[in-house]
N, C-alpha and C. Protein backbone atom coordinates (compact mmCIF):
# COMPACT_ATOMS: atom_id res chain seq x y z
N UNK A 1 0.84 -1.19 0.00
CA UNK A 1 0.00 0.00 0.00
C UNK A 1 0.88 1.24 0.00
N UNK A 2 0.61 2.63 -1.06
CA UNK A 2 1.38 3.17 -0.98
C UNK A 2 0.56 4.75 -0.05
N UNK A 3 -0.20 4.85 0.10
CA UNK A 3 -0.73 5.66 0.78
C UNK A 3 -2.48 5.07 1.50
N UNK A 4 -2.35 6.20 2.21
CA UNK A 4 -4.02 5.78 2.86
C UNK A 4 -4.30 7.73 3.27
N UNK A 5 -5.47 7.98 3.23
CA UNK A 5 -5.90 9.39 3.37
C UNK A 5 -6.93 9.28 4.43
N UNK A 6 -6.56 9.33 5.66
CA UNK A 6 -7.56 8.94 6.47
C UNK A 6 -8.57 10.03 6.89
N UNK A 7 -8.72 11.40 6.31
CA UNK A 7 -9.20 12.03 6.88
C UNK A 7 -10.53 12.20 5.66
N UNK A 8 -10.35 11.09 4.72
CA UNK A 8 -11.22 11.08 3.73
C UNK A 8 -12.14 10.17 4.26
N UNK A 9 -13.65 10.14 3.59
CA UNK A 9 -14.49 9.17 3.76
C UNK A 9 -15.42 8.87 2.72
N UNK A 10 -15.20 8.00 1.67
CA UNK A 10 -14.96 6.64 2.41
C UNK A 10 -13.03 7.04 2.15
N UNK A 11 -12.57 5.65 3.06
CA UNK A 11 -11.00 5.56 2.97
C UNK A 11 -10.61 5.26 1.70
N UNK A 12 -9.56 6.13 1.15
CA UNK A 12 -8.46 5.64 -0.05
C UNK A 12 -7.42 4.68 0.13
N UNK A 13 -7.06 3.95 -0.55
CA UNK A 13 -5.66 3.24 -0.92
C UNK A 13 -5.12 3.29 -2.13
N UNK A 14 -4.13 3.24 -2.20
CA UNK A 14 -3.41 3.33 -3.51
C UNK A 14 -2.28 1.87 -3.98
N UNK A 15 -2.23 1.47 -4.67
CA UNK A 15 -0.95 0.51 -4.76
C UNK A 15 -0.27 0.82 -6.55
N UNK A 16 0.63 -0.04 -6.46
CA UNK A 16 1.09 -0.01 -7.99
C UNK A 16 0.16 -0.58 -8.99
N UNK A 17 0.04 -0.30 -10.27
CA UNK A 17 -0.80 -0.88 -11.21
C UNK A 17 -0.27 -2.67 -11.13
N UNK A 18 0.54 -2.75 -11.08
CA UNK A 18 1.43 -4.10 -11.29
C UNK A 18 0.03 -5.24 -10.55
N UNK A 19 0.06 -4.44 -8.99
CA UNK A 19 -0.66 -5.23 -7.73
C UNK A 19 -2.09 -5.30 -8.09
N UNK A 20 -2.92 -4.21 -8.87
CA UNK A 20 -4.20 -4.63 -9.39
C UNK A 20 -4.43 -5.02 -10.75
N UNK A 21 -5.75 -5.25 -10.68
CA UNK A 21 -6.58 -6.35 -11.60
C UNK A 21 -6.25 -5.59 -12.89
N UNK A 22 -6.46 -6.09 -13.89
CA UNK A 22 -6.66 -5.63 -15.44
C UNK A 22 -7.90 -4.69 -15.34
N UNK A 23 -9.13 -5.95 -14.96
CA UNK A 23 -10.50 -5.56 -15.05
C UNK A 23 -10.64 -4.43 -13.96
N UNK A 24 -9.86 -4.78 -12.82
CA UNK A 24 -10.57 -2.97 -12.56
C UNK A 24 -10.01 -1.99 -12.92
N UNK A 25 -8.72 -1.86 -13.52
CA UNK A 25 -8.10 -0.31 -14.47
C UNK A 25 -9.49 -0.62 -15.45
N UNK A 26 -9.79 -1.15 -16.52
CA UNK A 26 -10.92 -0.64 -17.10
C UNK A 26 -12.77 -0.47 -16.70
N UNK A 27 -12.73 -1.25 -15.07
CA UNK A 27 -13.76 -0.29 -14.81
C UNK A 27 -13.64 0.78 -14.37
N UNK A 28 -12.37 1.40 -13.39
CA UNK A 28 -12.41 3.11 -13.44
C UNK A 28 -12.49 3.87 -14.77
N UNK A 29 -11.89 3.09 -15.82
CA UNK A 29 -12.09 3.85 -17.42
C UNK A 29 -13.68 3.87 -18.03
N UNK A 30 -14.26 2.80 -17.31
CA UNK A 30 -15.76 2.75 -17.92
C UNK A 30 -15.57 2.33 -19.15
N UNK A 31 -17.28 1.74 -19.98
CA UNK A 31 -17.40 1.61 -20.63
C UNK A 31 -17.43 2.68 -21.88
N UNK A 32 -17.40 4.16 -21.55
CA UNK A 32 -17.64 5.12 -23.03
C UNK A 32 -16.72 6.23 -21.91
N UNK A 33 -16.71 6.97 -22.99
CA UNK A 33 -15.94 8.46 -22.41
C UNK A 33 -14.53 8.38 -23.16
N UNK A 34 -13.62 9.43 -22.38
CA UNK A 34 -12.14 9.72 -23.17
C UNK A 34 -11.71 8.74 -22.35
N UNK A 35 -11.95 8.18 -20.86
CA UNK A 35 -11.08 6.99 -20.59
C UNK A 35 -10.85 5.73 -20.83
N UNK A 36 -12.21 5.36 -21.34
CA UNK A 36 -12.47 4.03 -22.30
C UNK A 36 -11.86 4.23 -23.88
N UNK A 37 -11.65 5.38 -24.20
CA UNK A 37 -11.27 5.38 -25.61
C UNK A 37 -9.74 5.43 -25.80
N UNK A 38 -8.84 6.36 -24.80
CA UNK A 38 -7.80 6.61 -24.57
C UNK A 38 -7.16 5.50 -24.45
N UNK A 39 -7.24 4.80 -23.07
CA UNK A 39 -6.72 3.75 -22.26
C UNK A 39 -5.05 4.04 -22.24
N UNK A 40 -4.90 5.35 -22.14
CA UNK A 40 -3.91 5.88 -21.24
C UNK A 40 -3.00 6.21 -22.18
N UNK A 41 -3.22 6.32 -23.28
CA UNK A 41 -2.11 5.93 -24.59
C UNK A 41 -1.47 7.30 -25.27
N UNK A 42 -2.32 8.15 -25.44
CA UNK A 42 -2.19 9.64 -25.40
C UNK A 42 -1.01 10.35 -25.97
N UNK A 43 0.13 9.51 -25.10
CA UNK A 43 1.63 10.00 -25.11
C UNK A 43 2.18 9.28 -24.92
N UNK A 44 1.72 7.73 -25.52
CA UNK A 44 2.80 6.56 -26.04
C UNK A 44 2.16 6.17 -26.79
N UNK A 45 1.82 6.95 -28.33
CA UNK A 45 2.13 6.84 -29.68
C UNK A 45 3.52 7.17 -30.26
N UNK A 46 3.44 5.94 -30.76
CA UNK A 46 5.10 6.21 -31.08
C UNK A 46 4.90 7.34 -32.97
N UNK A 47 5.76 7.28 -33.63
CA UNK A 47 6.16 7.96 -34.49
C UNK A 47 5.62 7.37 -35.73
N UNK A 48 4.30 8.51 -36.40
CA UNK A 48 3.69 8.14 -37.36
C UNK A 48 2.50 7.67 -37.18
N UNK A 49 2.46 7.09 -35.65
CA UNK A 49 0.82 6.15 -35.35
C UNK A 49 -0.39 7.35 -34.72
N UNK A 50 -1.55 6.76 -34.53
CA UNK A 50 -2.60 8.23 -34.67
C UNK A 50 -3.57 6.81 -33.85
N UNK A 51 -4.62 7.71 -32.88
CA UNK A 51 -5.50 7.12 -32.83
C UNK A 51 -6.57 5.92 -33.60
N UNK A 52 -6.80 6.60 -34.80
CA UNK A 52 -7.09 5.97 -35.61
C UNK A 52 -6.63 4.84 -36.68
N UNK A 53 -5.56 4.67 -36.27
CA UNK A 53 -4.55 3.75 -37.12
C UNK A 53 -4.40 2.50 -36.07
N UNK A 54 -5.13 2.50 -35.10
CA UNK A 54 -5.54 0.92 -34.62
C UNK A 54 -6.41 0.86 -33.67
N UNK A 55 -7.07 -0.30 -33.22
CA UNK A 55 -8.48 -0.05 -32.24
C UNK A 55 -8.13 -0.09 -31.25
N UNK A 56 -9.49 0.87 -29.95
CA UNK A 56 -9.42 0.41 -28.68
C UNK A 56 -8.84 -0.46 -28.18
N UNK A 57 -9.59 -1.67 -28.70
CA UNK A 57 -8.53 -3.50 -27.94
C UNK A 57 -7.13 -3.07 -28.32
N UNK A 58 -6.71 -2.95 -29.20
CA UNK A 58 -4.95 -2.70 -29.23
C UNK A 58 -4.80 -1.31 -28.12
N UNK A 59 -5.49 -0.51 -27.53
CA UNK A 59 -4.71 0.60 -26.77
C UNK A 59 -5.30 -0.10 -26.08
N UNK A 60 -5.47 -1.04 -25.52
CA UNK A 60 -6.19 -1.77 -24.15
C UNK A 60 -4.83 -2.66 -24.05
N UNK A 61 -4.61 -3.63 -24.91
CA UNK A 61 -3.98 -4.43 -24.94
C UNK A 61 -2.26 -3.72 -24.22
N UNK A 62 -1.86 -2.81 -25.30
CA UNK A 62 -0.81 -1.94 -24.66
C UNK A 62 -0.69 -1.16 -23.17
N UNK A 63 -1.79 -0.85 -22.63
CA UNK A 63 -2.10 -0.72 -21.52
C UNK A 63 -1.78 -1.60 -20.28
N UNK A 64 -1.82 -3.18 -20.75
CA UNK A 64 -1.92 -4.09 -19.99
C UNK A 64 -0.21 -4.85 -19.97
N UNK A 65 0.15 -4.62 -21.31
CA UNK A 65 1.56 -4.17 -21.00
C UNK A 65 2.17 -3.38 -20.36
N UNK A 66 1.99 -2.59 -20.26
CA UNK A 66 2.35 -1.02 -19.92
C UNK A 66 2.92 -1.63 -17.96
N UNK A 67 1.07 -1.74 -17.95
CA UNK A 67 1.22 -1.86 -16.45
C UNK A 67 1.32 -3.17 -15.86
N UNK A 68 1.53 -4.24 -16.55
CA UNK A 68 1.97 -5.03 -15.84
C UNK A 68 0.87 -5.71 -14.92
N UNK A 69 -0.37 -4.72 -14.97
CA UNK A 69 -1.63 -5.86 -14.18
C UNK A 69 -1.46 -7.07 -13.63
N UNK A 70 -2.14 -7.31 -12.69
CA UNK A 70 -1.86 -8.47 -11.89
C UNK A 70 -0.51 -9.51 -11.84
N UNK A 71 0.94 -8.72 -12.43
CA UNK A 71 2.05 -9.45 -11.93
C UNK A 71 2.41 -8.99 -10.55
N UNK A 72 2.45 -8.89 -9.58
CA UNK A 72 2.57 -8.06 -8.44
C UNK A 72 4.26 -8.83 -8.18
N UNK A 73 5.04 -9.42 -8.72
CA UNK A 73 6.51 -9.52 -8.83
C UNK A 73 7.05 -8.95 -9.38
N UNK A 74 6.53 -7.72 -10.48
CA UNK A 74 6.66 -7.19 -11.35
C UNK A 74 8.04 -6.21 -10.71
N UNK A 75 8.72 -5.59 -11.41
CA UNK A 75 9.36 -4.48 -10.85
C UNK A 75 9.43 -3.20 -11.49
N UNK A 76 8.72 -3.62 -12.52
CA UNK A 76 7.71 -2.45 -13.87
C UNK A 76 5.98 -2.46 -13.28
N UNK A 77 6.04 -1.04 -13.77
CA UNK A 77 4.56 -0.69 -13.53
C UNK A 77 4.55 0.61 -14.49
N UNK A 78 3.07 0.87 -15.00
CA UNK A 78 3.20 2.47 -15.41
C UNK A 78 2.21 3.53 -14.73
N UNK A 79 1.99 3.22 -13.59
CA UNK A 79 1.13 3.96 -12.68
C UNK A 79 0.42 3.04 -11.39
N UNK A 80 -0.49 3.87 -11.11
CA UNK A 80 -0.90 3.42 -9.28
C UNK A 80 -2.49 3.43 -10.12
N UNK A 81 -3.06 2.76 -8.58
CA UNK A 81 -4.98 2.61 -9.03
C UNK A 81 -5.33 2.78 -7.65
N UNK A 82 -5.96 3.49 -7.55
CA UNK A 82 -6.54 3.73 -6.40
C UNK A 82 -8.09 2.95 -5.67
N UNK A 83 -7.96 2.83 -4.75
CA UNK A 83 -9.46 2.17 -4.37
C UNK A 83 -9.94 2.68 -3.08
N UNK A 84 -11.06 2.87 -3.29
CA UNK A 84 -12.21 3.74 -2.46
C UNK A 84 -13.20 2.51 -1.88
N UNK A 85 -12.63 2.25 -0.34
CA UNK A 85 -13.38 0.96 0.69
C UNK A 85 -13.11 -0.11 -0.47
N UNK A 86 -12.42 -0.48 -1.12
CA UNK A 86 -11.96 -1.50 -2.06
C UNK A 86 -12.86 -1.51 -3.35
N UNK A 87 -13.27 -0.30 -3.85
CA UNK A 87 -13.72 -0.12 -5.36
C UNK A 87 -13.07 0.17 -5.75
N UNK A 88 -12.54 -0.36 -6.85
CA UNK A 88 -11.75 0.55 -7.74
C UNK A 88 -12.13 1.96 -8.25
N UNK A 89 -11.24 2.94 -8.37
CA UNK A 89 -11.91 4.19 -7.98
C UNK A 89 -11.27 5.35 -9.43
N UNK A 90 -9.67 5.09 -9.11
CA UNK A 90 -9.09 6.03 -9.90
C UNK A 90 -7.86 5.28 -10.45
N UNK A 91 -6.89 6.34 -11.67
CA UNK A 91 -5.98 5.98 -12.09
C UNK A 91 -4.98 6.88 -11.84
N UNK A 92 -3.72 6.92 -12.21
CA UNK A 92 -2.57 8.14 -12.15
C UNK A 92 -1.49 7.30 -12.79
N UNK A 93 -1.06 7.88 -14.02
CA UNK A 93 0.15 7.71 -15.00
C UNK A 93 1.47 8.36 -14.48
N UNK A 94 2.41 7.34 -14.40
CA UNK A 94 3.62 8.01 -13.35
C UNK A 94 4.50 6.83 -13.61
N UNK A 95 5.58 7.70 -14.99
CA UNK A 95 6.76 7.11 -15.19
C UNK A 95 7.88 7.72 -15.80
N UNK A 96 9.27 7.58 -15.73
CA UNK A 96 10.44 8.00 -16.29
C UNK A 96 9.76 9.37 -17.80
N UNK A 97 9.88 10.56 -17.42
CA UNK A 97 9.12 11.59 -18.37
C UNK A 97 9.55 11.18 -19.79
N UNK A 98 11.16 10.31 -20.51
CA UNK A 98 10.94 9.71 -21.96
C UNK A 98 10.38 8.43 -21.86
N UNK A 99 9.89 7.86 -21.07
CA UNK A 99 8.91 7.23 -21.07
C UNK A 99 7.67 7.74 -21.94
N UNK A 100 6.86 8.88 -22.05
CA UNK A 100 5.96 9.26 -22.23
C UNK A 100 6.65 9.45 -23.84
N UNK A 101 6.49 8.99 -25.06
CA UNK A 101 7.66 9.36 -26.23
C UNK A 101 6.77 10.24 -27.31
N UNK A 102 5.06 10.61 -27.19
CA UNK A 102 4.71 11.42 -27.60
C UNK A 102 4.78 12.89 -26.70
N UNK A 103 4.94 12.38 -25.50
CA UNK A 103 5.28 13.98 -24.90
C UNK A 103 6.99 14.51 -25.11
N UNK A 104 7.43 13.53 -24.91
CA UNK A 104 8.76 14.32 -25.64
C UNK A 104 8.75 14.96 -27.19
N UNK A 105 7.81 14.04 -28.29
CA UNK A 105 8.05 14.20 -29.54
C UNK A 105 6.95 15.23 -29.70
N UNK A 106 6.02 15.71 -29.27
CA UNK A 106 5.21 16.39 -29.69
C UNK A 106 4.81 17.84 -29.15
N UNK A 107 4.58 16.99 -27.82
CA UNK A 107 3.78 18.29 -26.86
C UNK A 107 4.85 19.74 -26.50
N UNK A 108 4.25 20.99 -26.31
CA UNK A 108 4.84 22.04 -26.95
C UNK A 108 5.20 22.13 -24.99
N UNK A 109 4.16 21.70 -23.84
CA UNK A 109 3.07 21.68 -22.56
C UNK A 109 4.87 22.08 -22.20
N UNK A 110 5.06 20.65 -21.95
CA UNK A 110 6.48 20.92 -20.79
C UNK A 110 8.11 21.42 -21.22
N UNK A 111 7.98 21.94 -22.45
CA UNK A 111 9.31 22.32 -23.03
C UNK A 111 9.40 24.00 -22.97
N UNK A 112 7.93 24.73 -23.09
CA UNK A 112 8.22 26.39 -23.35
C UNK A 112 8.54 26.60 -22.37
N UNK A 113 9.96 27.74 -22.95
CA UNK A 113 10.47 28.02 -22.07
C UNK A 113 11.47 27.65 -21.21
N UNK A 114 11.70 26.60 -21.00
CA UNK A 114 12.56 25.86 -19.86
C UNK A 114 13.67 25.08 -20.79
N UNK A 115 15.19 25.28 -20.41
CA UNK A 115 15.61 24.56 -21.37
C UNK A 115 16.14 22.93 -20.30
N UNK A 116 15.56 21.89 -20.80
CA UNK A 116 15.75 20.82 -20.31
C UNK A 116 16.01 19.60 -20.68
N UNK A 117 15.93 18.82 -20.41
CA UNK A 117 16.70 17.19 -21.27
C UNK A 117 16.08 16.67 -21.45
N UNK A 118 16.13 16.09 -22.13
CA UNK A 118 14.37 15.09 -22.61
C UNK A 118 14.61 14.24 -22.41
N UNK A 119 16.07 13.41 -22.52
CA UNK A 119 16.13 12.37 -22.06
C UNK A 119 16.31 11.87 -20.74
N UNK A 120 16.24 12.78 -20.22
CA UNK A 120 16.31 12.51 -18.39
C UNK A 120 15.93 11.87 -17.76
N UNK A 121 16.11 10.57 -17.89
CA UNK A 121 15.11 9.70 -16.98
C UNK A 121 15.09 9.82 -15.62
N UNK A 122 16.27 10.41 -15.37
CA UNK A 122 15.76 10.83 -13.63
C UNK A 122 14.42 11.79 -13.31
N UNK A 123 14.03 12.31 -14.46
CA UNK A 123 12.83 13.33 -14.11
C UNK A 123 11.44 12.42 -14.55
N UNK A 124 10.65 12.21 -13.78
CA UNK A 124 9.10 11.50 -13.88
C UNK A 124 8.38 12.55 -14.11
N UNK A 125 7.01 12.20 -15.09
CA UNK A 125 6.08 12.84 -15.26
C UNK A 125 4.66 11.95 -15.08
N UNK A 126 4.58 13.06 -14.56
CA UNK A 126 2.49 12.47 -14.19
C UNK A 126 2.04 13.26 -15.18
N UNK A 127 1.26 12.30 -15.93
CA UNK A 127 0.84 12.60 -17.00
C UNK A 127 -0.78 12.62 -17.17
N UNK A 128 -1.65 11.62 -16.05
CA UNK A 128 -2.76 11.33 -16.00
C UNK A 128 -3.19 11.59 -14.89
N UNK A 129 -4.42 12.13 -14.63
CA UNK A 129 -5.21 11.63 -13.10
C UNK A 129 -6.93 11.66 -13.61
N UNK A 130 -7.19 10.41 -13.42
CA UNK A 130 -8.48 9.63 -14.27
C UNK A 130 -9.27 9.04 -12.88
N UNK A 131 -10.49 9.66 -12.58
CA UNK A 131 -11.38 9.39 -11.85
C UNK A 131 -12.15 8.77 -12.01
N UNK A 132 -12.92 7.73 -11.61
CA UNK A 132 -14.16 6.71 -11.82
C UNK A 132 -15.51 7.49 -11.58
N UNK A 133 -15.87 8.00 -12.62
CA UNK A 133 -17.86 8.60 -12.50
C UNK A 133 -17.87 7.50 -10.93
N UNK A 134 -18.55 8.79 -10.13
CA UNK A 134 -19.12 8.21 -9.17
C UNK A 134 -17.97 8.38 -7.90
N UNK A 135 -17.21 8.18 -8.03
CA UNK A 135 -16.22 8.79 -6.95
C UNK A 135 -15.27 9.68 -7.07
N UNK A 136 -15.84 10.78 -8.12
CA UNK A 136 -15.49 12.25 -8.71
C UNK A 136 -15.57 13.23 -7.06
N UNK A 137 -15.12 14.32 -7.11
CA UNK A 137 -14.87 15.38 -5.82
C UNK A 137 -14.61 14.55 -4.40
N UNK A 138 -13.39 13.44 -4.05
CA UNK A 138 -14.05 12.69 -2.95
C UNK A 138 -12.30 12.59 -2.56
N UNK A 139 -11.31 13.66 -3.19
CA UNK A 139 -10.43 13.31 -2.92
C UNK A 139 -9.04 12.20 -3.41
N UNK A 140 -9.69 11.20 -4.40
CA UNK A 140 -9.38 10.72 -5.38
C UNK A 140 -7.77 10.85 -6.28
N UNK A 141 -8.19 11.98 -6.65
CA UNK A 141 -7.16 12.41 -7.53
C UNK A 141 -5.69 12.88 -6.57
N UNK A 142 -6.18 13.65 -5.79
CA UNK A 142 -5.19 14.03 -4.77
C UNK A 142 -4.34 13.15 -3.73
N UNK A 143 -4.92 11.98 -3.86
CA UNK A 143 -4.36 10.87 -3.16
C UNK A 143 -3.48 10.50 -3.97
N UNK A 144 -4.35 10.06 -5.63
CA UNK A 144 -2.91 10.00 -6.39
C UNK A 144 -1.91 10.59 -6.75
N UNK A 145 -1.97 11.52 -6.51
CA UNK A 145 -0.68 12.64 -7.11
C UNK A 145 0.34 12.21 -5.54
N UNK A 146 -0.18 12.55 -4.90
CA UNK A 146 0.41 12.15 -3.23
C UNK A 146 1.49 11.24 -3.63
N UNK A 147 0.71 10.21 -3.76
CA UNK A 147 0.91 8.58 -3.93
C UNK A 147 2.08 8.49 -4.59
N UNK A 148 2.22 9.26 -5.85
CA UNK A 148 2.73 9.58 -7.02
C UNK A 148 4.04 10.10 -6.90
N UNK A 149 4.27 11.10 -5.88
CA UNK A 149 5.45 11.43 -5.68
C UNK A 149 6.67 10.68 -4.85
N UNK A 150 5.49 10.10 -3.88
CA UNK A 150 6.67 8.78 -3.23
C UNK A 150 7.39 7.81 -3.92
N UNK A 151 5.88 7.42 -4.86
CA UNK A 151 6.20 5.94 -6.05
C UNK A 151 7.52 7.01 -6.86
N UNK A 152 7.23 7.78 -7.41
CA UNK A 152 8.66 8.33 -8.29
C UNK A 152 9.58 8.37 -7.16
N UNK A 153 9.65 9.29 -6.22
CA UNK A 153 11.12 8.86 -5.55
C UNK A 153 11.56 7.98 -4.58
N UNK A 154 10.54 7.34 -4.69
CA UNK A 154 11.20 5.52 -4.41
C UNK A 154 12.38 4.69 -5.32
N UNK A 155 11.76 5.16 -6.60
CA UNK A 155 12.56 4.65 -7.82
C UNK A 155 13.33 5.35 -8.28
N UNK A 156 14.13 6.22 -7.54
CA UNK A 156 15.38 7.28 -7.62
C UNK A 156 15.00 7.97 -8.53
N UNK A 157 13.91 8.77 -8.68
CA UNK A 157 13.72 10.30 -9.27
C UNK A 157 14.25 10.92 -8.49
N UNK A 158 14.82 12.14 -9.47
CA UNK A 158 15.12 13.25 -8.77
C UNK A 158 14.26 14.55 -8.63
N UNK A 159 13.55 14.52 -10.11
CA UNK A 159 11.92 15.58 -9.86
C UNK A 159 11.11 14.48 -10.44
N UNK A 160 9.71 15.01 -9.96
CA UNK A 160 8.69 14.57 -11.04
C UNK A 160 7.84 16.04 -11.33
N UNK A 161 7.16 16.04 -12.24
CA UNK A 161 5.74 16.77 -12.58
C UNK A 161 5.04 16.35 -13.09
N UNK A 162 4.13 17.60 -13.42
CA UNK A 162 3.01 17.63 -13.45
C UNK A 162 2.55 18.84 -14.80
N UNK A 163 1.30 18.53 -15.34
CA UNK A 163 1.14 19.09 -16.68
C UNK A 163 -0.06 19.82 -16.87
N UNK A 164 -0.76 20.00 -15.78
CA UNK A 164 -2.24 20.46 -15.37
C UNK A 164 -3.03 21.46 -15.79
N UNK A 165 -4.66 21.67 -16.06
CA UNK A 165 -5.37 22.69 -16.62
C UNK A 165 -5.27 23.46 -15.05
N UNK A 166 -5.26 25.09 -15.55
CA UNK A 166 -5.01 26.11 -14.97
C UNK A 166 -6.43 26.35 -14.39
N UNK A 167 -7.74 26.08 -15.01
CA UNK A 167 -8.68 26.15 -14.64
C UNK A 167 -9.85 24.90 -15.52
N UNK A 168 -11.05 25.19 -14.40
CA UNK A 168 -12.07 23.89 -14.40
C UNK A 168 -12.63 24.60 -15.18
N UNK A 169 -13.01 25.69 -16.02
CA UNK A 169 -14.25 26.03 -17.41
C UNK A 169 -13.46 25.15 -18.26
N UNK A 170 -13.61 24.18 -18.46
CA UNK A 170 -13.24 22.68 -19.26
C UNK A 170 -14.20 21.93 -19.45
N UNK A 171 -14.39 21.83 -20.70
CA UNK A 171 -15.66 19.72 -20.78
C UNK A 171 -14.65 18.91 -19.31
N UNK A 172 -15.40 17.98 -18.88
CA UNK A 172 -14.85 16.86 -18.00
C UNK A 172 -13.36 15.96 -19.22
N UNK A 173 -13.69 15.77 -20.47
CA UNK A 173 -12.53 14.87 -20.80
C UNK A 173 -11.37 15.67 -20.63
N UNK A 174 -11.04 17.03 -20.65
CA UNK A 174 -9.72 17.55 -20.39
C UNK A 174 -8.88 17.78 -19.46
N UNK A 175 -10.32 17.11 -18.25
CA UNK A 175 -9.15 17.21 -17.01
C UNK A 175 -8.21 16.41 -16.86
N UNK A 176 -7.85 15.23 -17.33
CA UNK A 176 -7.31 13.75 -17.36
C UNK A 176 -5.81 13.97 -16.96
N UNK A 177 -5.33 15.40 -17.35
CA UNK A 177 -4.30 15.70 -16.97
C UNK A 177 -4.30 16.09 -15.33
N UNK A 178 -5.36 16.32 -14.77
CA UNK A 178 -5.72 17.15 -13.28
C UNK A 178 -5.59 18.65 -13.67
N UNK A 179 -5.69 18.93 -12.31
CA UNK A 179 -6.03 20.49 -12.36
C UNK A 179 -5.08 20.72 -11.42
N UNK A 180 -5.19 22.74 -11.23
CA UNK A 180 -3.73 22.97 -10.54
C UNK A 180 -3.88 23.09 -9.04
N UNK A 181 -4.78 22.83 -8.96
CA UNK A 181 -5.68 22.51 -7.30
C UNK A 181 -5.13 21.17 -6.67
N UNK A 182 -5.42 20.35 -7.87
CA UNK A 182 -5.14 19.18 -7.10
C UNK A 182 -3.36 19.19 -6.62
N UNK A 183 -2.59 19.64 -7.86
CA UNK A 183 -1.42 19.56 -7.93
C UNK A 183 -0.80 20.09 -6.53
N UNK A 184 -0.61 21.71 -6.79
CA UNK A 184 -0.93 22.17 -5.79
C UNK A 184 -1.11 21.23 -4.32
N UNK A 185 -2.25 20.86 -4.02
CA UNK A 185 -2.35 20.39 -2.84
C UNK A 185 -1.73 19.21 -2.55
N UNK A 186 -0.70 18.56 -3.40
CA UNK A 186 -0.08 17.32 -3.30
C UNK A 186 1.45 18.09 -3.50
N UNK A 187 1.85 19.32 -3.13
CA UNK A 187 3.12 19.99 -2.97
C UNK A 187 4.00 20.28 -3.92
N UNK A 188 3.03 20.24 -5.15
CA UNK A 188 4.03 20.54 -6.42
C UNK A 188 3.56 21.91 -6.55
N UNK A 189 4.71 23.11 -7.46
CA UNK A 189 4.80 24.27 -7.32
C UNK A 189 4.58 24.70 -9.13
N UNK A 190 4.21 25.79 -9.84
CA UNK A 190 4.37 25.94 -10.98
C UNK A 190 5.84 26.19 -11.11
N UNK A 191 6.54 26.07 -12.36
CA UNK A 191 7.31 26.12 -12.67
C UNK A 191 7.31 26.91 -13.94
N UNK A 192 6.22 26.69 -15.02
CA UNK A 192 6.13 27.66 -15.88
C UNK A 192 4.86 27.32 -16.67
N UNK A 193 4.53 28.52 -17.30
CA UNK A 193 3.17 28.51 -17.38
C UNK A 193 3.23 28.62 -19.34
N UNK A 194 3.15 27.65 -19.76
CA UNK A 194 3.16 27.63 -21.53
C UNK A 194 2.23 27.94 -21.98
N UNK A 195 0.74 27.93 -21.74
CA UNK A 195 -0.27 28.05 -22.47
C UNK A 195 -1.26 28.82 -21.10
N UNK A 196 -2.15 29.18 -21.65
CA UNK A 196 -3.19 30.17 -20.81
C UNK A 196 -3.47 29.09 -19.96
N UNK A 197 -4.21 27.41 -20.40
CA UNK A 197 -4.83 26.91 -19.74
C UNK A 197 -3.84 25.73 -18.75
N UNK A 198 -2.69 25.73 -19.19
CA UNK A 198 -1.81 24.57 -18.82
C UNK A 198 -0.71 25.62 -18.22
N UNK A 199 0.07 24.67 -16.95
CA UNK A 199 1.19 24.82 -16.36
C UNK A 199 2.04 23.25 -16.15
N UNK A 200 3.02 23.97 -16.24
CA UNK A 200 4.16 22.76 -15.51
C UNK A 200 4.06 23.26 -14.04
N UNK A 201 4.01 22.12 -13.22
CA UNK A 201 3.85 22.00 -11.77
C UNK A 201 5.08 20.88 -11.50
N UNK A 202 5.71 21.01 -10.46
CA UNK A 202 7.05 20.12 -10.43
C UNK A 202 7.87 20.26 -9.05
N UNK A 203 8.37 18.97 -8.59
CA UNK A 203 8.63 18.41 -7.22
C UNK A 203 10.30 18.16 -7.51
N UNK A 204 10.68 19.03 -7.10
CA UNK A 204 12.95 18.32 -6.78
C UNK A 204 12.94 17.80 -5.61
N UNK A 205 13.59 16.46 -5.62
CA UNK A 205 14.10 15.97 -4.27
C UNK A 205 15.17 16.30 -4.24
């Protein structure tokens, strides 16, 4: 267990993706929405590939690589799952930042401005925080980011961040990144602000 939030109710837990089920990472994704369609993939398209250039089941399938689901010997994972009194509840993407190889190759989010290494694997990025309809405002997300910063510097990070909307006048699919509230309240600081609606938020050990 990598955290517990006791002042929440109902109680959170968190563990590595490795330690839970397949089937419950895709019931926090649900059956429809950007988390059922995504399945976390976003920013591990590699070079040339597009949503549309293969189905759901294949970004499901990669997913289940990714994280390693139910090997709990594993010593790979690509994020934590959270559970609410033992529902599966939430998700949070949290690995080596070229790990993520469309956010290095594409995204404009964590480069303006800052001159930095892309290949740095000492620096982690949280890239996701994906809530389960139904245990939305309950604390959730903020457990994972929490969660998130231990799991990275457990595994000898030296920073991690964060990539977050600046504000909630958003449809619900754009929060997936979190917001700067949550960030924020899990002790990450802006660092620089690239776009009106997005900031880099970011933790040095």
């Amino acid at each position: 267990m990598l955290g517990v939030v006791t002042k929440a109710r109902p109680s959170i837990h968190i563990v590595p993706a490795n330690e839970a089920d397949f089937e419950d990472l895709q019931t926090i994704f649900g059956a429809r929405g950007q988390g059922s369609r995504c399945q976390c993939q976003r920013y591990k398209l590699q070079p040339r590939e597009s949503f549309t250039s293969f189905p759901v089941e294949e970004r499901a399938h990669r997913l289940r690589v990714q994280t390693y689901c139910g090997h709990p010997e594993s010593e790979t994972t690509s994020g934590l799952v959270a559970y609410s009194d033992r529902e599966p509840a939430g998700w949070c993407a949290v690995e080596p930042r070229p790990e993520y190889v469309g956010l290095v190759r594409n995204s404009r989010v964590p480069w303006a401005g800052r001159s930095e290494d892309k290949a740095d694997s000492h620096v982690w990025a949280l890239t996701c925080l994906f809530t389960r309809a139904g245990f939305r405002r309950q604390g959730v997300s903020r457990a994972l980011a929490l969660a998130a910063v231990d799991f990275a510097r457990g595994r000898g990070a030296r920073a991690v961040e964060g990539y977050p909307m600046t504000t909630t006048e958003v449809i619900e699919e754009e929060l997936h990144v979190g917001t700067f509230g949550t960030f924020a309240a899990a002790g990450f600081t802006a660092v620089s602000r690239p776009t009106l609606r997005r900031a880099v938020m970011r933790i040095d050990f």
